[in-house]
Every structure is written in structure tokens, then in C-alpha cells.
Protein backbone atom coordinates (compact mmCIF):
# COMPACT_ATOMS: atom_id res chain seq x y z
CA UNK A 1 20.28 13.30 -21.83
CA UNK A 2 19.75 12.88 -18.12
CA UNK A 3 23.10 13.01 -16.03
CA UNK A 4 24.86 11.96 -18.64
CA UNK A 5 22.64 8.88 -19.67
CA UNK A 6 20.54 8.75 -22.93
CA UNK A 7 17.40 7.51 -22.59
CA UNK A 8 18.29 4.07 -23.79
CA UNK A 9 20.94 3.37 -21.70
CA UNK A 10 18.40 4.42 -18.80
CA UNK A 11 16.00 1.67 -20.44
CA UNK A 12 18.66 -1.06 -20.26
CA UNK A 13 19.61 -0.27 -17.00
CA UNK A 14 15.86 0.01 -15.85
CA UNK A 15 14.95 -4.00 -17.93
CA UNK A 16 18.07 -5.12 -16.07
CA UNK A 17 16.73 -4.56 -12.32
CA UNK A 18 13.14 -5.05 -12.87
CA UNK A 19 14.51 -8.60 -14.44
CA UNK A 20 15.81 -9.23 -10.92
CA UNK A 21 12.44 -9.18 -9.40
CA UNK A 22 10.16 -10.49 -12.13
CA UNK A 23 9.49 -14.35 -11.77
CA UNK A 24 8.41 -15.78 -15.22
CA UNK A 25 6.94 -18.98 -14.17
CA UNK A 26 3.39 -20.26 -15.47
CA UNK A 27 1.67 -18.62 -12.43
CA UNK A 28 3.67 -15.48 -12.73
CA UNK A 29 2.83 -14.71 -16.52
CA UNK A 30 -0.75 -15.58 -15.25
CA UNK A 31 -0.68 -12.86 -12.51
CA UNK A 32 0.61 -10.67 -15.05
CA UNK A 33 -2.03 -11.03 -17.51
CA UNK A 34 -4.66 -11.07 -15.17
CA UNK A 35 -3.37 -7.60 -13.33
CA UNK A 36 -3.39 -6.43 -16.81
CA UNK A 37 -7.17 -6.66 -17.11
CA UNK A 38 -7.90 -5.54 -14.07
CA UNK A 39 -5.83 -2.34 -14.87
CA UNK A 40 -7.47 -1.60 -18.40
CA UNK A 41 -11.17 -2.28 -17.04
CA UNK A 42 -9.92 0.00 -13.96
CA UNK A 43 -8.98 2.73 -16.37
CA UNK A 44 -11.68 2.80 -18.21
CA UNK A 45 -14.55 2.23 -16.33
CA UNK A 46 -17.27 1.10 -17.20
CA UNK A 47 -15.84 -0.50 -19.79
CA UNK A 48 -16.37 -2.27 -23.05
CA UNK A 49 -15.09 -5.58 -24.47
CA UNK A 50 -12.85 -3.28 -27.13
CA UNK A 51 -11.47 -0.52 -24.55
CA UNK A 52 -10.26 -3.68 -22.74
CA UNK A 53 -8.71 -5.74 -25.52
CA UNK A 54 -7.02 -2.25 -26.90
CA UNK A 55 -5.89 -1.31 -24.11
CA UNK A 56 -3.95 -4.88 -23.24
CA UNK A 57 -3.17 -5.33 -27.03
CA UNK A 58 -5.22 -8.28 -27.51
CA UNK A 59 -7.69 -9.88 -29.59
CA UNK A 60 -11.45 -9.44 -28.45
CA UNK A 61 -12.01 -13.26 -28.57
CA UNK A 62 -8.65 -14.04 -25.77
CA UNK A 63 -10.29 -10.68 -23.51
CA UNK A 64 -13.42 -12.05 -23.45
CA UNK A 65 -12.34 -15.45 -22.62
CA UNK A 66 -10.29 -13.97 -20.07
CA UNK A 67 -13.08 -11.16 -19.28
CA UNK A 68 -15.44 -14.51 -17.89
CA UNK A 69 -12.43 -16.18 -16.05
CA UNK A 70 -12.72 -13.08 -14.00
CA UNK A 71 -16.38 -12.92 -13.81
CA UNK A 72 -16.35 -15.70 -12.44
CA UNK A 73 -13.57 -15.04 -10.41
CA UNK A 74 -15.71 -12.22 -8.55
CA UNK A 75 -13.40 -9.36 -9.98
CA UNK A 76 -15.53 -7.97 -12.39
CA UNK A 77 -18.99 -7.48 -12.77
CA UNK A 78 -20.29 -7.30 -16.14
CA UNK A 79 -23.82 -5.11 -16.34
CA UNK A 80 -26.28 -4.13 -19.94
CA UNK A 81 -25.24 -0.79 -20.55
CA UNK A 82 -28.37 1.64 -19.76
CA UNK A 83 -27.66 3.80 -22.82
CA UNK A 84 -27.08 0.09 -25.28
CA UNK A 85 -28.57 -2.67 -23.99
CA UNK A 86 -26.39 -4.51 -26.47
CA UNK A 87 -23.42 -3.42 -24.87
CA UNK A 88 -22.00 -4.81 -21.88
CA UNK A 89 -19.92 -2.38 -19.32
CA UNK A 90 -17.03 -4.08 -16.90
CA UNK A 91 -16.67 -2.47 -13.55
CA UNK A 92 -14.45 -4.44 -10.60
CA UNK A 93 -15.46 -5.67 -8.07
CA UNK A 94 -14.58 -4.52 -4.11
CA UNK A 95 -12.68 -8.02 -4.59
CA UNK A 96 -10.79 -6.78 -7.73
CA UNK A 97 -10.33 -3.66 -6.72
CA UNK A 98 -8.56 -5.33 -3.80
CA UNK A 99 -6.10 -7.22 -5.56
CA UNK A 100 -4.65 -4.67 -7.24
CA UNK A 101 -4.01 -3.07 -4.26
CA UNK A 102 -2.12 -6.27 -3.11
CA UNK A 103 1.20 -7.37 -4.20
CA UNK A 104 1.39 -9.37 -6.98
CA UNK A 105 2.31 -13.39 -6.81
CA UNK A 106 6.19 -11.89 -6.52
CA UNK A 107 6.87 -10.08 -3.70
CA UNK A 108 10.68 -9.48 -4.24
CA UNK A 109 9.81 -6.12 -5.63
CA UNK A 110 8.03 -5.79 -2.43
CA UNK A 111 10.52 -6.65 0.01
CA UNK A 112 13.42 -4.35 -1.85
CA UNK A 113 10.92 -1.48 -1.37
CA UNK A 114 10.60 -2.10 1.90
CA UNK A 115 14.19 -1.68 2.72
CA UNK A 116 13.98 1.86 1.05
CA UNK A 117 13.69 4.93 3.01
CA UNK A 118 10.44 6.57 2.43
CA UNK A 119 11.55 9.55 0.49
CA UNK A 120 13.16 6.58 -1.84
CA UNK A 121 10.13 5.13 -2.08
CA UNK A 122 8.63 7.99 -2.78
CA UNK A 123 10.98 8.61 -5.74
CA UNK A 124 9.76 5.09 -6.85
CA UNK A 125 6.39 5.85 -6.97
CA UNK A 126 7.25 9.10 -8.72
CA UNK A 127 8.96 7.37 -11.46
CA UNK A 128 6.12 4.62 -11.86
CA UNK A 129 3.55 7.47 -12.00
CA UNK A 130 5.42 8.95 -14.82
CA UNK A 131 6.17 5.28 -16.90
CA UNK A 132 2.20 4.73 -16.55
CA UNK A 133 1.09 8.00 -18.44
CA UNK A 134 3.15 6.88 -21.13
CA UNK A 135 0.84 3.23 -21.28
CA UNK A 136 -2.25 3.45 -23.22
């Protein structure tokens, strides 16, 4: 335990902010998902169809669905593999590279962040960096 808290409780406490500053409207949940693509073709670039639907947790038929929203979107470019010209590899685009360097749809995150002082926000960013190695 961590100062006294078990990991749990940290959890809890940790759902209960973040709450504060997720919206879950249509266009929210959207964002989400879409971020979420962006991330796993990101991380594994270049990427296939099933790195990307692993790697969100979702079927192959919703990613690739998804996969040409964003194609056509301009935030991913989809190229024939030069080792498997069967396979297709995802890269982003400058354009969806760029968008996940934006804030997302919600910027109440944002704004609370920006009322930190930086060594706060570097603990922040700290922290994130050490929730995202646990992703796959």
C-alpha cells in the first residue's frame, strides 16, 4: 500500500475525478473511440487490421468499418504491405497525428491542468505515462 491507500481505493478515488471531466454524450463516446484508433495504429505502426482490433478490443469487422471512416477522414493512410501484398499497413496521417496532439472534444481536463503548477503537471504526466504501459 501507498500512503496508506490500497490500490483499489486509489482506483476509486482515481474513476471518481476523471468522472468529473469525462462528458459521455454521443459525440464524446465518438471522440473516444476514434482517439482509440488513432492510438493503437500509432503504437503499432504500420499496422494491420488485427494489431488494431486487439489492441482496442474489438471485432475486425467494427475496426475496419471504423478503419475507412478514418481513411476517409484523412487520418490514416492505408498502403499494400511491400513484404504481403495481401496485407494492408495503417500509418496516420500529419492530420491524425495532429489530433492526437489536440485536446479531445472535452476540454475540462484541459482547463484543470492548466490551473496546475508545472511541476503538478508534470506529476500528471508522470502518472499517465505509467497507467499507459499497463494498456496493451
Amino acid at each position: 500500500m501507498l500512503w496508506g491507500s490500497s490500490p483499489a481505493a486509489v482506483a476509486a478515488r482515481f474513476v471518481s475525478v476523471a468522472q468529473n471531466f469525462l462528458a459521455d454524450g454521443p459525440a464524446e463516446r465518438a471522440d473516444r473511440a476514434r482517439r482509440s484508433l488513432l492510438v493503437a495504429v500509432e503504437r503499432n505502426e504500420p499496422a494491420t487490421l488485427n494489431q488494431v482490433a486487439k489492441a482496442t478490443g474489438r471485432g475486425a469487422p467494427a475496426v475496419s468499418r471504423s478503419v475507412d471512416a478514418l481513411v476517409r477522414a484523412g487520418l490514416i493512410d492505408r498502403v499494400a504491405d511491400s513484404n504481403n501484398r495481401r496485407r494492408l499497413a495503417m500509418r496516420l496521417t500529419e492530420a491524425g497525428r495532429t489530433m492526437l496532439q489536440q485536446p479531445s472534444e472535452s476540454g475540462a481536463l484541459s482547463h484543470q491542468l492548466e490551473r496546475l503548477a508545472p511541476s503538478e503537471v508534470r506529476a500528471v504526466e508522470r502518472a499517465v505515462e505509467i497507467l499507459e504501459r499497463g494498456t496493451p
